[in-house]
Protein backbone atom coordinates (compact mmCIF):
# COMPACT_ATOMS: atom_id res chain seq x y z
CA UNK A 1 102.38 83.62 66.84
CA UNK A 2 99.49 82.10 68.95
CA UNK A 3 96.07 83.18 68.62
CA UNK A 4 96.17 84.54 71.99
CA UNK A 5 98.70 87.42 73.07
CA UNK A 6 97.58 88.98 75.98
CA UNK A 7 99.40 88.16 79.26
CA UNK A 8 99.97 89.85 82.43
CA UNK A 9 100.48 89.09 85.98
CA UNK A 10 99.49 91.86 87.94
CA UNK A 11 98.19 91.84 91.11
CA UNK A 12 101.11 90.62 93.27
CA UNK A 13 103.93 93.03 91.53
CA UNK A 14 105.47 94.25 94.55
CA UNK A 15 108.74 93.47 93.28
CA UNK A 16 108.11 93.16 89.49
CA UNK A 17 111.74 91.19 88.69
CA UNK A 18 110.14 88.08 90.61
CA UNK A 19 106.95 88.35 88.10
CA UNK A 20 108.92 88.66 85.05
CA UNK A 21 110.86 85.53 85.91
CA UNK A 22 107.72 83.83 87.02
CA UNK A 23 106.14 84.45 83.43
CA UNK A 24 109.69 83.81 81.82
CA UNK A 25 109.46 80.17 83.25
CA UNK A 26 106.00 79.71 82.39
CA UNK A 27 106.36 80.37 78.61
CA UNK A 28 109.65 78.05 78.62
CA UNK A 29 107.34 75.55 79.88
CA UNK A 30 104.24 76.30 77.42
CA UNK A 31 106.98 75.89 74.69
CA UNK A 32 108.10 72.73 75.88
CA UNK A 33 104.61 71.18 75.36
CA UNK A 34 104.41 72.72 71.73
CA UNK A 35 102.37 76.14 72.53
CA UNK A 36 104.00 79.37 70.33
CA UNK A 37 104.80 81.31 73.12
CA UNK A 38 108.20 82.44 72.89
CA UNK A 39 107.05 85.93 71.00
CA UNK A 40 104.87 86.30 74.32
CA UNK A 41 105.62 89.36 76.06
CA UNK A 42 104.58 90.20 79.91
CA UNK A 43 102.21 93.51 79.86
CA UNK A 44 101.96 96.15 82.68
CA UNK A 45 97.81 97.25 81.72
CA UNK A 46 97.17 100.47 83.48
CA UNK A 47 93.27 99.48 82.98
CA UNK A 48 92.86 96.01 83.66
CA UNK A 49 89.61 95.64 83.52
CA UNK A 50 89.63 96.44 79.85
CA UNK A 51 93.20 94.00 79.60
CA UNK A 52 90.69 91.49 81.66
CA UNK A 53 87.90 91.25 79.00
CA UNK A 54 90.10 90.91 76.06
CA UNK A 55 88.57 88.33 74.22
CA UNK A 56 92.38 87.25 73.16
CA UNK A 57 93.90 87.18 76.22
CA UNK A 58 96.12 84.12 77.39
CA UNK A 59 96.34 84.40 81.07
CA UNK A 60 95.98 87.08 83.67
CA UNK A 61 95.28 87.13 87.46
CA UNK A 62 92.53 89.28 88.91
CA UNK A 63 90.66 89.87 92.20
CA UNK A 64 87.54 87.30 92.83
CA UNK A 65 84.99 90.12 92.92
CA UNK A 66 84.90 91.48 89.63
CA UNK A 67 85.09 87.76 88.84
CA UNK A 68 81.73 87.05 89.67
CA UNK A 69 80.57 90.99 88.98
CA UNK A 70 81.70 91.84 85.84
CA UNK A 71 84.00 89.08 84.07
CA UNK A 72 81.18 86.83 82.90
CA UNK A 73 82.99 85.99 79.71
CA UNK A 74 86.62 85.22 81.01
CA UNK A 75 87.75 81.13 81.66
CA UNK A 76 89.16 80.52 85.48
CA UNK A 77 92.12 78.98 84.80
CA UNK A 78 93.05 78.24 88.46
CA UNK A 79 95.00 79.80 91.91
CA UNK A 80 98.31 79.58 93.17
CA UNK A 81 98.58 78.50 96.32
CA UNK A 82 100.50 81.16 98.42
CA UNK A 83 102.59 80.82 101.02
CA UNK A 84 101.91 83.64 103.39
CA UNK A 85 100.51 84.24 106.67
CA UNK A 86 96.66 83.89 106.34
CA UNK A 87 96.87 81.70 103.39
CA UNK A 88 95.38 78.01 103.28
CA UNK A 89 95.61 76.39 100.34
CA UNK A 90 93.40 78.28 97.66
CA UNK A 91 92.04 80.64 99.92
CA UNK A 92 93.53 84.02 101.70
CA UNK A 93 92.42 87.01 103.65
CA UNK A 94 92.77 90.10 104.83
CA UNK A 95 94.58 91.63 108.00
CA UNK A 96 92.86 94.43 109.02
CA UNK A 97 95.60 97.53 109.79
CA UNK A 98 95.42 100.86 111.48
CA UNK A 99 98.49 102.80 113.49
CA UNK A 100 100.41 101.45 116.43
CA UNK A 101 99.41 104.41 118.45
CA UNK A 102 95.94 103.92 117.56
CA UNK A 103 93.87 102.68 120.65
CA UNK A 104 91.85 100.90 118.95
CA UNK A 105 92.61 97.40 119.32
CA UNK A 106 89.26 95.47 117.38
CA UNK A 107 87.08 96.46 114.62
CA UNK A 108 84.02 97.47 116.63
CA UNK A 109 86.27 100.55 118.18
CA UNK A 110 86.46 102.14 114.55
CA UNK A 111 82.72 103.00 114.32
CA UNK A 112 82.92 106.05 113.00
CA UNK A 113 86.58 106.72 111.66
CA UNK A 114 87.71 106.69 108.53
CA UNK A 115 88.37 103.54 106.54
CA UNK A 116 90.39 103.27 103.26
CA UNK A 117 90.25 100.92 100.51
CA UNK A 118 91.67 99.85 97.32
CA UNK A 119 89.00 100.10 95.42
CA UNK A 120 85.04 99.58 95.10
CA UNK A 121 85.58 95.81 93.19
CA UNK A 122 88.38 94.83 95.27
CA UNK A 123 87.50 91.12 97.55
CA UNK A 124 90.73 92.01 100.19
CA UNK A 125 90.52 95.65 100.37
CA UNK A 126 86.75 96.62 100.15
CA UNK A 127 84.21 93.53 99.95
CA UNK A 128 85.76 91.24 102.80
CA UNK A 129 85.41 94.68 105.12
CA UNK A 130 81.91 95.54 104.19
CA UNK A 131 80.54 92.08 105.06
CA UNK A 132 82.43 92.19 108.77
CA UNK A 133 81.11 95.46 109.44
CA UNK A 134 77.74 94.64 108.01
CA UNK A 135 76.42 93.11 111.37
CA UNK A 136 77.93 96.18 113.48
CA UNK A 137 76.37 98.89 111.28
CA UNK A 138 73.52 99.40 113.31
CA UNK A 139 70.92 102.43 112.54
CA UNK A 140 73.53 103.86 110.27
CA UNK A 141 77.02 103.21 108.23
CA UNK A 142 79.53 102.15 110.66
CA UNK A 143 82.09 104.37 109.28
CA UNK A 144 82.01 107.60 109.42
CA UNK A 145 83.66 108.00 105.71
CA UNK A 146 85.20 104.99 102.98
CA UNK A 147 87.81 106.92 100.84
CA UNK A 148 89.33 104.68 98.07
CA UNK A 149 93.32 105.09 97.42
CA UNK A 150 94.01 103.22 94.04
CA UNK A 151 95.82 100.56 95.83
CA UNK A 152 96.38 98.71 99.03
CA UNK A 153 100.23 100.42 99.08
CA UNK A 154 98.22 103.74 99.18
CA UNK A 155 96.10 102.80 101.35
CA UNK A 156 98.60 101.90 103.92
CA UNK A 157 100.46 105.64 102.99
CA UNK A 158 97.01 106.90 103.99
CA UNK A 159 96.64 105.04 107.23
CA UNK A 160 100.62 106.24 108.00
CA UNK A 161 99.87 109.93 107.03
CA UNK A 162 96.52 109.88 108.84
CA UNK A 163 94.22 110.08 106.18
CA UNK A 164 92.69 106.93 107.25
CA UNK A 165 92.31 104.80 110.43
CA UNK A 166 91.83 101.31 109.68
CA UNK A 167 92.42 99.57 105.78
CA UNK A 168 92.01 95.15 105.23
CA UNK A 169 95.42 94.64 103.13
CA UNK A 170 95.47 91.27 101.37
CA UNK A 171 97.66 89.22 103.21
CA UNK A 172 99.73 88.07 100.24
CA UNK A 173 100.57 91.96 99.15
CA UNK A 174 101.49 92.31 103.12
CA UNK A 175 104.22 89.49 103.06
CA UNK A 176 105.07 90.87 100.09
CA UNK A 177 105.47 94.19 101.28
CA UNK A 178 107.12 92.71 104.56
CA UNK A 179 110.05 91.13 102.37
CA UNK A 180 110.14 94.33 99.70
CA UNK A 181 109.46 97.25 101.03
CA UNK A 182 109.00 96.96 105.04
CA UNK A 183 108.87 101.11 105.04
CA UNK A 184 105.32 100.83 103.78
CA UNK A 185 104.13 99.19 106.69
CA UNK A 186 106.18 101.14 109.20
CA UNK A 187 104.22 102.31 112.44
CA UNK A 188 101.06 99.78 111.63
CA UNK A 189 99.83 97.14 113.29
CA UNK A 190 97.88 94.29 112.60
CA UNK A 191 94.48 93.90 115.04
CA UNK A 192 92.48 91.77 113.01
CA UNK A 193 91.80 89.45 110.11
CA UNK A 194 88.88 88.54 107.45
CA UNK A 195 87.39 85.36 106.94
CA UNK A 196 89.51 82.92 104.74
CA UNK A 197 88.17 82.99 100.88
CA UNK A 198 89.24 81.64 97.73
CA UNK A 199 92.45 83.58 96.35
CA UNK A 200 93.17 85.35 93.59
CA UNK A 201 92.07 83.45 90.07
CA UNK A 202 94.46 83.34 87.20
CA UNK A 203 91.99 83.93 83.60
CA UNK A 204 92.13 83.21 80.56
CA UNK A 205 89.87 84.71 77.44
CA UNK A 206 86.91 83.29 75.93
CA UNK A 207 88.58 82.49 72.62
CA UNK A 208 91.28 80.42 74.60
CA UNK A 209 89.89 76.90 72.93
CA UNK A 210 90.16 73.56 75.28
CA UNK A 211 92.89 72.55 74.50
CA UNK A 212 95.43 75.67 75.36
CA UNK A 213 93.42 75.62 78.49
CA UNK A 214 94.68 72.23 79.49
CA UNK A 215 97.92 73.18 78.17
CA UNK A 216 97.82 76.57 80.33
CA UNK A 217 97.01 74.09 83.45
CA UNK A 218 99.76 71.60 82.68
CA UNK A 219 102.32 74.32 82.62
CA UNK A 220 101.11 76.05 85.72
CA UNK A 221 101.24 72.43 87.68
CA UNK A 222 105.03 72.13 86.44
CA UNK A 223 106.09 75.04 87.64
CA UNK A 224 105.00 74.81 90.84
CA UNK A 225 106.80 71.08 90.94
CA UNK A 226 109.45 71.42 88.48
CA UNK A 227 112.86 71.92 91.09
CA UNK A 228 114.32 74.08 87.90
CA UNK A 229 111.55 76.78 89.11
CA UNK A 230 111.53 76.05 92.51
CA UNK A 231 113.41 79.32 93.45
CA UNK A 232 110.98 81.29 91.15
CA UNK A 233 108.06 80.30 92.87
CA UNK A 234 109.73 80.90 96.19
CA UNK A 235 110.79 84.60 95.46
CA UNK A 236 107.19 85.41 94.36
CA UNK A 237 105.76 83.01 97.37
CA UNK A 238 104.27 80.60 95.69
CA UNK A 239 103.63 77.10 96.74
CA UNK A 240 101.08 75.07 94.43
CA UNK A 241 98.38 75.59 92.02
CA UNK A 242 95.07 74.10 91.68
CA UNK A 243 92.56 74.65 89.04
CA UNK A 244 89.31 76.26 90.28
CA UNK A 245 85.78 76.79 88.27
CA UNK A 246 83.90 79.77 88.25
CA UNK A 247 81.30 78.04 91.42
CA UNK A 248 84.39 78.22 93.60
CA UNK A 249 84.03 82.09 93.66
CA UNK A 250 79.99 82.16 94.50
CA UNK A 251 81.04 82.71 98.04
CA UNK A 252 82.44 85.90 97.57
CA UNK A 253 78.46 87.04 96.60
């Protein structure tokens, strides 16, 4: 067994088939350079930020906020490069929804409605929407209420069921949705987007030594350029990988 045996990839799991072959390629490819990672099993953590700060874990993918809030001790690995509408290269945004029948048509005509988030350390859903309305807010919040749903597929239910009026949906989990399950964006529309920032890191634990690191890296630039894996990377929408440091992320802050 390797030292490390955490793994998970879980923030783009629309359609979780797609993951598991994505990680089932990967670990053919970490065993082909030597790393013991047949016994390697994909993980579905209900609380990943405790899965996150696992001091063995081998690789993961979270959000860039808690990245620079909370994960001090985690390695960035590096991004995928998505290929999505509002992706460029490492970075991605958000589109901002509400309901076709909605008359609003920017976000300066949702002063006080209701928005709906994710969650409170969430870049796409939450932090990218607090710094556009952070210049509108004026003597007072801008919206009237922020509920948080749990997830960016709840938060378009809430938006559909009018619990909500306006939600920023990472644009990667809305192509993904688009292709999966259109029904869950049935009746929105899109009127606006957030600035472009760096996409979602893959991580890797603190007791992950140099070398698996660079072995981790090799593995993920294979299988974005291997043509064995080409259909894999396609299904889940990937295009490239780069590796990133933890600076890339100070934007966010």
């Amino acid at each position: 067994m390797s030292t490390n045996n955490a793994v998970s990839l879980p923030m783009y799991a629309v359609n979780q088939p797609d993951v598991t072959a994505l990680w089932s390629a990967l670990r053919a490819l970490l065993s082909e350079q030597g790393f013991d990672a047949d016994n390697l099993d994909l993980n579905w953590p209900e609380d990943l930020i405790q899965h996150w700060e696992q001091p063995r874990l081998l690789l993961s993918q979270t959000c860039g906020y808690p990245l620079v809030t909370r994960l001090e001790n985690v390695q960035p690995v590096g991004c995928f490069h998505y290929v999505a509408a509002g992706c460029e290269g490492v970075g991605y945004r958000s589109f901002l929804l509400t309901r076709q029948k909605d008359m609003g048509g920017s976000l300066p005509d949702f002063r006080q409605r209701i928005a709906v988030a994710n969650s409170k350390d969430s870049q796409s859903g939450y932090n990218a929407l607090r710094k556009m309305v952070a210049p509108l807010g004026g003597q007072g919040p801008f919206f009237s209420e922020v509920i948080f749903s749990g997830s960016h597929r709840q938060s378009l239910l809430a938006l559909q069921q009018g619990d909500a009026d306006i939600a920023a949906i990472d644009c990667v989990t809305y192509a993904l949705l688009q292709k999966h399950q259109p029904q869950a964006l049935a009746q929105l529309k899109i009127i606006g987007e957030t600035p472009l920032t760096p996409g979602l890191p893959l991580i890797t634990g603190p007791e992950t030594t140099e070398n698996q690191l660079c072995q981790l890296r090799s593995a993920l630039k294979r299988l974005v350029t291997d043509p064995r894996y080409r259909q894999v990377c396609r299904a889940a929408l990937i295009g490239g990988f780069s590796e990133v440091s933890r600076q890339h992320y100070d934007v966010i802050l």
